[in-house]
C-alpha atoms as a PDB file:
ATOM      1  CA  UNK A   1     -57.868 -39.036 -69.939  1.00  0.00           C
ATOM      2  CA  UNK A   2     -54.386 -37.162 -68.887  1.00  0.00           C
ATOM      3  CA  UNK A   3     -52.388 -36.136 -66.224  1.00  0.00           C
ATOM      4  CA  UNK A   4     -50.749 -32.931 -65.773  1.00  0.00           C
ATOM      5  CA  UNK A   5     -48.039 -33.659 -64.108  1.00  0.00           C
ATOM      6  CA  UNK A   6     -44.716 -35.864 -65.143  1.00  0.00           C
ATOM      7  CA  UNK A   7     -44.843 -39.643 -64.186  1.00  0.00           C
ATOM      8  CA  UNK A   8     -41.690 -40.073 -61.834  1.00  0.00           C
ATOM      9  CA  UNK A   9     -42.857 -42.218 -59.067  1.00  0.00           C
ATOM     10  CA  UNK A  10     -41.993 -45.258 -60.064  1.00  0.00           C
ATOM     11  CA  UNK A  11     -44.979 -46.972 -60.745  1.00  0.00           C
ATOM     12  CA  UNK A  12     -47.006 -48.517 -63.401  1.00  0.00           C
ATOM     13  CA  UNK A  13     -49.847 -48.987 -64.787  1.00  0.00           C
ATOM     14  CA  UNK A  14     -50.966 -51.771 -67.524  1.00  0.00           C
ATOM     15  CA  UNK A  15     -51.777 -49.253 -70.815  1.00  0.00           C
ATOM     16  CA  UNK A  16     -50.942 -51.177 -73.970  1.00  0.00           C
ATOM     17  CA  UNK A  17     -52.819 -54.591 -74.479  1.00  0.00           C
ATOM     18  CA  UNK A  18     -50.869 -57.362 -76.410  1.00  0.00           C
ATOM     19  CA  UNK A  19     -52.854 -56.997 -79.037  1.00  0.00           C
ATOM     20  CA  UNK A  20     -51.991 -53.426 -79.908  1.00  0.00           C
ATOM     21  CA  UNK A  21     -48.137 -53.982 -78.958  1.00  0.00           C
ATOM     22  CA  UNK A  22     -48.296 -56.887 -81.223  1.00  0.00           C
ATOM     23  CA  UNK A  23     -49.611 -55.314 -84.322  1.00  0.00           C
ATOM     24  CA  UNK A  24     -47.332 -52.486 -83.765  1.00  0.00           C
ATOM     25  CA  UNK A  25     -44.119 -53.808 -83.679  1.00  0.00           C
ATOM     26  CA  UNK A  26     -45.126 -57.017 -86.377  1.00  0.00           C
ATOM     27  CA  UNK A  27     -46.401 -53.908 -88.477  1.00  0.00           C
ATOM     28  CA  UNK A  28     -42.982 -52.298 -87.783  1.00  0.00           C
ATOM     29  CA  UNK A  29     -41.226 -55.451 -89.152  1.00  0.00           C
ATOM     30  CA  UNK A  30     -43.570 -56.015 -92.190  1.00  0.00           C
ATOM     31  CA  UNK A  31     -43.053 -52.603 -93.059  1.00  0.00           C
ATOM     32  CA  UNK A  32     -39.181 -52.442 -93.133  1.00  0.00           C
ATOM     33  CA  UNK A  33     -39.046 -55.566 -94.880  1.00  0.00           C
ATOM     34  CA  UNK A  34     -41.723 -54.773 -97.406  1.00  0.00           C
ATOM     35  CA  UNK A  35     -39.660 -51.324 -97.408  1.00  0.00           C
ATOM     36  CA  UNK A  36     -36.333 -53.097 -98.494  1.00  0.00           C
ATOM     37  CA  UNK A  37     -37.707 -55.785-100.923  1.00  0.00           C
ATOM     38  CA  UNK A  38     -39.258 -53.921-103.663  1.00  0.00           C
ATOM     39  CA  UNK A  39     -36.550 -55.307-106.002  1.00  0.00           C
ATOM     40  CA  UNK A  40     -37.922 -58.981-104.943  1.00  0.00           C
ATOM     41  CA  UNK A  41     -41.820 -59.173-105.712  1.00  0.00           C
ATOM     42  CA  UNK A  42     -42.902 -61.883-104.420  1.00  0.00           C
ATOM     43  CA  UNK A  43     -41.628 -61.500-101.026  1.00  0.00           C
ATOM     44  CA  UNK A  44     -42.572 -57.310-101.291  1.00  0.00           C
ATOM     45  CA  UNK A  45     -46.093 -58.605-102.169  1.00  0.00           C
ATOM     46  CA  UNK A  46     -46.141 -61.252 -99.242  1.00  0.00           C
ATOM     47  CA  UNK A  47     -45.213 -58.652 -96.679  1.00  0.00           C
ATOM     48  CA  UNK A  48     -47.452 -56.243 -98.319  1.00  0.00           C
ATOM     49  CA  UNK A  49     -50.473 -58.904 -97.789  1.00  0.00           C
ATOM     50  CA  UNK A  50     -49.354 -59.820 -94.123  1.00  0.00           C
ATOM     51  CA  UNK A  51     -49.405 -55.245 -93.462  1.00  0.00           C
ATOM     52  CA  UNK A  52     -52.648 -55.596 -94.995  1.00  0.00           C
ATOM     53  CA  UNK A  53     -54.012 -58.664 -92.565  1.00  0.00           C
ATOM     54  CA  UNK A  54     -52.583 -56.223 -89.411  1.00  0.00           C
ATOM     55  CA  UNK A  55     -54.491 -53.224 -91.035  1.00  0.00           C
ATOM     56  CA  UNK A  56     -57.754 -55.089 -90.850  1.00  0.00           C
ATOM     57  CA  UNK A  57     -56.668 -56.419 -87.415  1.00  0.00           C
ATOM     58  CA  UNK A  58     -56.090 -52.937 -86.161  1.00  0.00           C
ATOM     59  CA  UNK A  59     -59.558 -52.146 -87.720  1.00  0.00           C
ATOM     60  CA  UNK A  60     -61.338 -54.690 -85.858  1.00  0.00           C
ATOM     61  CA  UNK A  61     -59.169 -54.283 -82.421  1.00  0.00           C
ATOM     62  CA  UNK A  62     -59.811 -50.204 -82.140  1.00  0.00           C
ATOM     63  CA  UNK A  63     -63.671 -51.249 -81.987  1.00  0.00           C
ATOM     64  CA  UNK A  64     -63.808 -54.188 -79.908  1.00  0.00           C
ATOM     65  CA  UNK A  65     -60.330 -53.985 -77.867  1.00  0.00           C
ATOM     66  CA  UNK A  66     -59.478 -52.978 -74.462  1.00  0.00           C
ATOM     67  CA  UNK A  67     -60.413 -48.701 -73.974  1.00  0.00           C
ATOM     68  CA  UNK A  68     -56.932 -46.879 -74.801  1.00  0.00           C
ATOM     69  CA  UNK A  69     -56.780 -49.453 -78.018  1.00  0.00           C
ATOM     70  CA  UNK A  70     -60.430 -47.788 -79.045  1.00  0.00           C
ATOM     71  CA  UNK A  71     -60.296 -45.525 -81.749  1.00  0.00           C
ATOM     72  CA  UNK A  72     -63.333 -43.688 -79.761  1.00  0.00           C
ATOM     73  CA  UNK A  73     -61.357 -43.346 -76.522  1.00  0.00           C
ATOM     74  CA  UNK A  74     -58.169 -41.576 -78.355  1.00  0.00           C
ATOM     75  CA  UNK A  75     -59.058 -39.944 -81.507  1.00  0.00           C
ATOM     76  CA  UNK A  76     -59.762 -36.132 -81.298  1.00  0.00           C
ATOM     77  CA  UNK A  77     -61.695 -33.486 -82.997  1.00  0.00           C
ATOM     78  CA  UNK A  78     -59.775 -30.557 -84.635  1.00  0.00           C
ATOM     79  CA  UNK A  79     -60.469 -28.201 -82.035  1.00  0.00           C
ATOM     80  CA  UNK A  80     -58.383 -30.655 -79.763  1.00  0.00           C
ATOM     81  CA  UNK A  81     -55.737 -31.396 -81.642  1.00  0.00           C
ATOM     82  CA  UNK A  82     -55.222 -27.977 -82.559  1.00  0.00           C
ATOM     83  CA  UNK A  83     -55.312 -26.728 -79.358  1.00  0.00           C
ATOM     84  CA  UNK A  84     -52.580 -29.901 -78.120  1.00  0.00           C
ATOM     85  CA  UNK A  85     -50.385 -28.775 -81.398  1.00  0.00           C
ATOM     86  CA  UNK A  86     -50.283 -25.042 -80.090  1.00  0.00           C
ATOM     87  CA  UNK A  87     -49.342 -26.691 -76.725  1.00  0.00           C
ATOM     88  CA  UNK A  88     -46.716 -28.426 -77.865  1.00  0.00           C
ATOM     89  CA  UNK A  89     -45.159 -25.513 -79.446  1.00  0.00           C
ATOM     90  CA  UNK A  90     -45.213 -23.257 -76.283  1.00  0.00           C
ATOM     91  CA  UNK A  91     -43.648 -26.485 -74.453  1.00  0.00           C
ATOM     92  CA  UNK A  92     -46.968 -26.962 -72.051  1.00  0.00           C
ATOM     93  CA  UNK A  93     -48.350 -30.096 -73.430  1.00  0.00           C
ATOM     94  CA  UNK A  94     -50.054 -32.244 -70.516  1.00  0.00           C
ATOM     95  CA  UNK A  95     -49.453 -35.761 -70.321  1.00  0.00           C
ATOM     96  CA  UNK A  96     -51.956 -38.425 -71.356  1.00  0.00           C
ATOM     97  CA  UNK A  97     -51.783 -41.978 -70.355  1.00  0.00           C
ATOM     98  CA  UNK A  98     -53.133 -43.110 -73.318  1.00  0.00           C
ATOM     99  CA  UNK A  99     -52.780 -41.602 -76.693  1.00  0.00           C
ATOM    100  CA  UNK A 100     -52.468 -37.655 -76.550  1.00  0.00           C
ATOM    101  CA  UNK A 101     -54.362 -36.231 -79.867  1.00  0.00           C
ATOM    102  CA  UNK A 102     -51.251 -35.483 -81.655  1.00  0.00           C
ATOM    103  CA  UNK A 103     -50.121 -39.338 -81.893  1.00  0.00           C
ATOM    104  CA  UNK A 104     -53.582 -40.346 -82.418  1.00  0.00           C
ATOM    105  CA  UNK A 105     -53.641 -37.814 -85.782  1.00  0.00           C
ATOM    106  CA  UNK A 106     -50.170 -39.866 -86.484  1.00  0.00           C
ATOM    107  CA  UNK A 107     -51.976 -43.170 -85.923  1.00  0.00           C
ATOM    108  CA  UNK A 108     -54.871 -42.315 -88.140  1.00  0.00           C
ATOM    109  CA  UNK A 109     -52.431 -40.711 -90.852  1.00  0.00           C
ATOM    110  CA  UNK A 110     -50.350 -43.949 -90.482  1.00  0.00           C
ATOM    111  CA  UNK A 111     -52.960 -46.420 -90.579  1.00  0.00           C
ATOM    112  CA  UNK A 112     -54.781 -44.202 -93.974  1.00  0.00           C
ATOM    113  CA  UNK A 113     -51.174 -44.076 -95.939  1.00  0.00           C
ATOM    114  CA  UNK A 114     -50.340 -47.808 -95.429  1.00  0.00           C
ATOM    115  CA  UNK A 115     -54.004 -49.040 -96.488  1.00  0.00           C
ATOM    116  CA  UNK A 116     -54.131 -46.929 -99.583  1.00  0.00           C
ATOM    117  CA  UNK A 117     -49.869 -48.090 -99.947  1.00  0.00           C
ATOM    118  CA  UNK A 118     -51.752 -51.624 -99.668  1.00  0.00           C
ATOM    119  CA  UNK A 119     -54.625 -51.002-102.019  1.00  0.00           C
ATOM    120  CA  UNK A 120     -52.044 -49.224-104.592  1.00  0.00           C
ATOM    121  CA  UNK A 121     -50.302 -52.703-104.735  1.00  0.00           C
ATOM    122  CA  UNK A 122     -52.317 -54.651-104.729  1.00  0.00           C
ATOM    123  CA  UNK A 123     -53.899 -53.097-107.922  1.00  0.00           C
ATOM    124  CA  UNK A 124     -50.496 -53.256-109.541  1.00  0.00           C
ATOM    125  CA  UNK A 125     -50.721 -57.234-109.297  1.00  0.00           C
ATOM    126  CA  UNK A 126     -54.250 -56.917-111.354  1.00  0.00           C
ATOM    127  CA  UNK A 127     -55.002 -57.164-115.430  1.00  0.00           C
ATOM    128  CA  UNK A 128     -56.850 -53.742-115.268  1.00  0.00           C
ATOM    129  CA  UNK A 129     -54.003 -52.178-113.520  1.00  0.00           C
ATOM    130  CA  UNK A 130     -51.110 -53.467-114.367  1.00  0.00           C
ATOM    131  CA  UNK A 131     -48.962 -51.162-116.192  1.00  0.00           C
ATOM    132  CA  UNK A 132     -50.812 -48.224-115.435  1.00  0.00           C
ATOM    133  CA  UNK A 133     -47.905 -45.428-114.684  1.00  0.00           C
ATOM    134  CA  UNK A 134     -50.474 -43.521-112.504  1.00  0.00           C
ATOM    135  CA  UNK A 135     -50.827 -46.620-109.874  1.00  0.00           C
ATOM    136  CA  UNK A 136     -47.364 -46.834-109.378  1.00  0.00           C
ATOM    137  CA  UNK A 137     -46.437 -43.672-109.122  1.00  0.00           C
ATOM    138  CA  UNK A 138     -49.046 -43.489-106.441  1.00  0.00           C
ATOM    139  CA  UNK A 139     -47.796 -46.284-104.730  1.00  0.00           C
ATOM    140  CA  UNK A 140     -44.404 -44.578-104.633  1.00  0.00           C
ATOM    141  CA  UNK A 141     -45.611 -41.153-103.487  1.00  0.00           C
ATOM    142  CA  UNK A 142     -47.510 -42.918-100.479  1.00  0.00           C
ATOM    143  CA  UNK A 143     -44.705 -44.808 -99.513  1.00  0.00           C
ATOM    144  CA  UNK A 144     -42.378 -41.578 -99.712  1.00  0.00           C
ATOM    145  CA  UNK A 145     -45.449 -39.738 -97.781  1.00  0.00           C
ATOM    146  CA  UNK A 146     -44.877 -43.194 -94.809  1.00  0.00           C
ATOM    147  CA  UNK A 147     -41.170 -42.249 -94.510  1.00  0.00           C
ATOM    148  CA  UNK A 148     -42.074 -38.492 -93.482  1.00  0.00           C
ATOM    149  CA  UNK A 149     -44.557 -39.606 -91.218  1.00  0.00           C
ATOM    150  CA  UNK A 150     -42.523 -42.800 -89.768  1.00  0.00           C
ATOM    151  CA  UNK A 151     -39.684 -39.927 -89.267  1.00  0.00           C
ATOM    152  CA  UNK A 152     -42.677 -37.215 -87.845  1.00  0.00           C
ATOM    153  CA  UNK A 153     -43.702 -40.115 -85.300  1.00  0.00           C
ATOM    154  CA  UNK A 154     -40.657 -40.905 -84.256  1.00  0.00           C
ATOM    155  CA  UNK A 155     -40.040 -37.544 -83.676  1.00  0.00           C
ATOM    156  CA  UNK A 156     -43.117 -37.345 -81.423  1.00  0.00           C
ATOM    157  CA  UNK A 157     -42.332 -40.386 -79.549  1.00  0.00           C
ATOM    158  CA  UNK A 158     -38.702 -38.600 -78.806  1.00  0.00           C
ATOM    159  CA  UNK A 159     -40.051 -35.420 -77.755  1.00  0.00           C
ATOM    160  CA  UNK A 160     -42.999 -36.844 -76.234  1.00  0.00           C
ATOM    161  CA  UNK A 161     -40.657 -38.891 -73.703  1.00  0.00           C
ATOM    162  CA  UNK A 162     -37.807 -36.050 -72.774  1.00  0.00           C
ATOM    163  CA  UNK A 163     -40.836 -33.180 -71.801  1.00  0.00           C
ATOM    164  CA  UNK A 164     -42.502 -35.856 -69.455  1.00  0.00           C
ATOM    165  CA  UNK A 165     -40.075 -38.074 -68.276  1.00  0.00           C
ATOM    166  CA  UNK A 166     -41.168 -41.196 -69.780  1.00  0.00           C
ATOM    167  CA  UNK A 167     -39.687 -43.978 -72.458  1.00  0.00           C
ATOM    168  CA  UNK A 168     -42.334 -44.592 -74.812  1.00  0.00           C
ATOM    169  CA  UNK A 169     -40.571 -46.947 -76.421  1.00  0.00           C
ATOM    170  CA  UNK A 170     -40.140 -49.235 -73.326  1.00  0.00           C
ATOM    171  CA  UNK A 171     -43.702 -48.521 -72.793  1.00  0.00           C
ATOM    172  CA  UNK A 172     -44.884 -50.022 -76.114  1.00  0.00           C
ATOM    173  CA  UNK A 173     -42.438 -53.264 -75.039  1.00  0.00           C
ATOM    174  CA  UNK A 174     -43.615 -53.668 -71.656  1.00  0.00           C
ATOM    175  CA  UNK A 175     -47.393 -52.409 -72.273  1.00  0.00           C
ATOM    176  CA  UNK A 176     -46.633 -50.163 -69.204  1.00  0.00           C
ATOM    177  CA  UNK A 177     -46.668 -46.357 -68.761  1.00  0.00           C
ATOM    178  CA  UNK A 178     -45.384 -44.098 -65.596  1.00  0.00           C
ATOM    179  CA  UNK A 179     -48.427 -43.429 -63.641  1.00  0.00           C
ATOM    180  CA  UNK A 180     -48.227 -40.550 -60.218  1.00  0.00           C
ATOM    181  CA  UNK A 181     -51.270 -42.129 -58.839  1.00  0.00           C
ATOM    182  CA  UNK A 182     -51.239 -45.810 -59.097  1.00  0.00           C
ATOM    183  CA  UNK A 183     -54.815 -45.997 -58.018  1.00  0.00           C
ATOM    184  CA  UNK A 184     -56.067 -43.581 -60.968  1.00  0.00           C
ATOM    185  CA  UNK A 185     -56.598 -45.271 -63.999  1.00  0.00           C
ATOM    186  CA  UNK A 186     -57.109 -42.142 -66.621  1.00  0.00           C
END
């Protein structure tokens, strides 16, 4: 599912579905709010429930969505994503249409932090839990642990769309990626 070469001709080709454009940039939102309201509860916990709905939404959409939204058509092995990590580093990377192995590691490691972020809260809303010094110290440490990896990912996405001459950004706006061959869909 890649390309070698850098997409400069122009053309497009329809790669992100609404559905996974959607849940990323609500999930964005959620998460910077929930992010700046920990000192208001209520609406931290609201925002932490509506992450949580877009978590089980992703879930369900990268097993029954469209193929580069499919958890099977993206997410590699470790001899893969080794082998595309060593790439990056020697600045010969090839291109992928779809997700390339090192942003679907991110997604995964995204998608794991902010469920057990979720599951950390929500257990500091219950009897059993509440109080417990261990859960919400947990909760903190994951949410520290999402601001690496936000900053890691956007670091990718940066890098990513200087070495092949592509906005990933846009992309994840418009649902449309710089294709060479029009007629190929990888």
């Amino acid at each position: 599912m890649q390309t070698t070469s850098t997409a400069n001709s122009g053309k497009t080709i329809p790669v992100w579905d609404l559905g996974v454009r959607l849940f990323h940039w609500s999930l964005v939102t959620m998460v910077v709010g929930a992010y700046f309201t920990g000192d208001f509860r209520q609406l931290h916990r609201s925002l932490g429930y509506v992450v949580i709905g877009l978590l089980v939404f992703r879930l369900v959409w990268g097993l029954i969505g469209p193929h580069h939204a499919r958890f099977a058509s993206f997410i590699p092995g470790p001899k893969r994503l080794i082998t595309y990590i060593a790439a990056i580093l020697t600045a010969k990377e090839k291109r992928y249409l779809g997700h390339n192995p090192a942003g679907a590691a991110m997604i995964v490691a995204l998608l794991m932090t902010l469920a057990a972020i979720g599951a950390t809260g929500y257990m500091m809303g219950m009897n059993r839990y509440f109080g417990q010094t261990w859960v919400e110290t947990t909760h903190k440490t994951l949410v520290d642990a999402l601001v690496i990896l936000v900053g890691l990912h956007l670091g990718g996405v940066i890098l990513a769309s200087y070495r092949h001459s592509e906005n990933l950004v846009k992309a994840m706006i418009t649902g449309r990626k710089p294709v060479d061959d029009p007629t190929r869909h990888l």
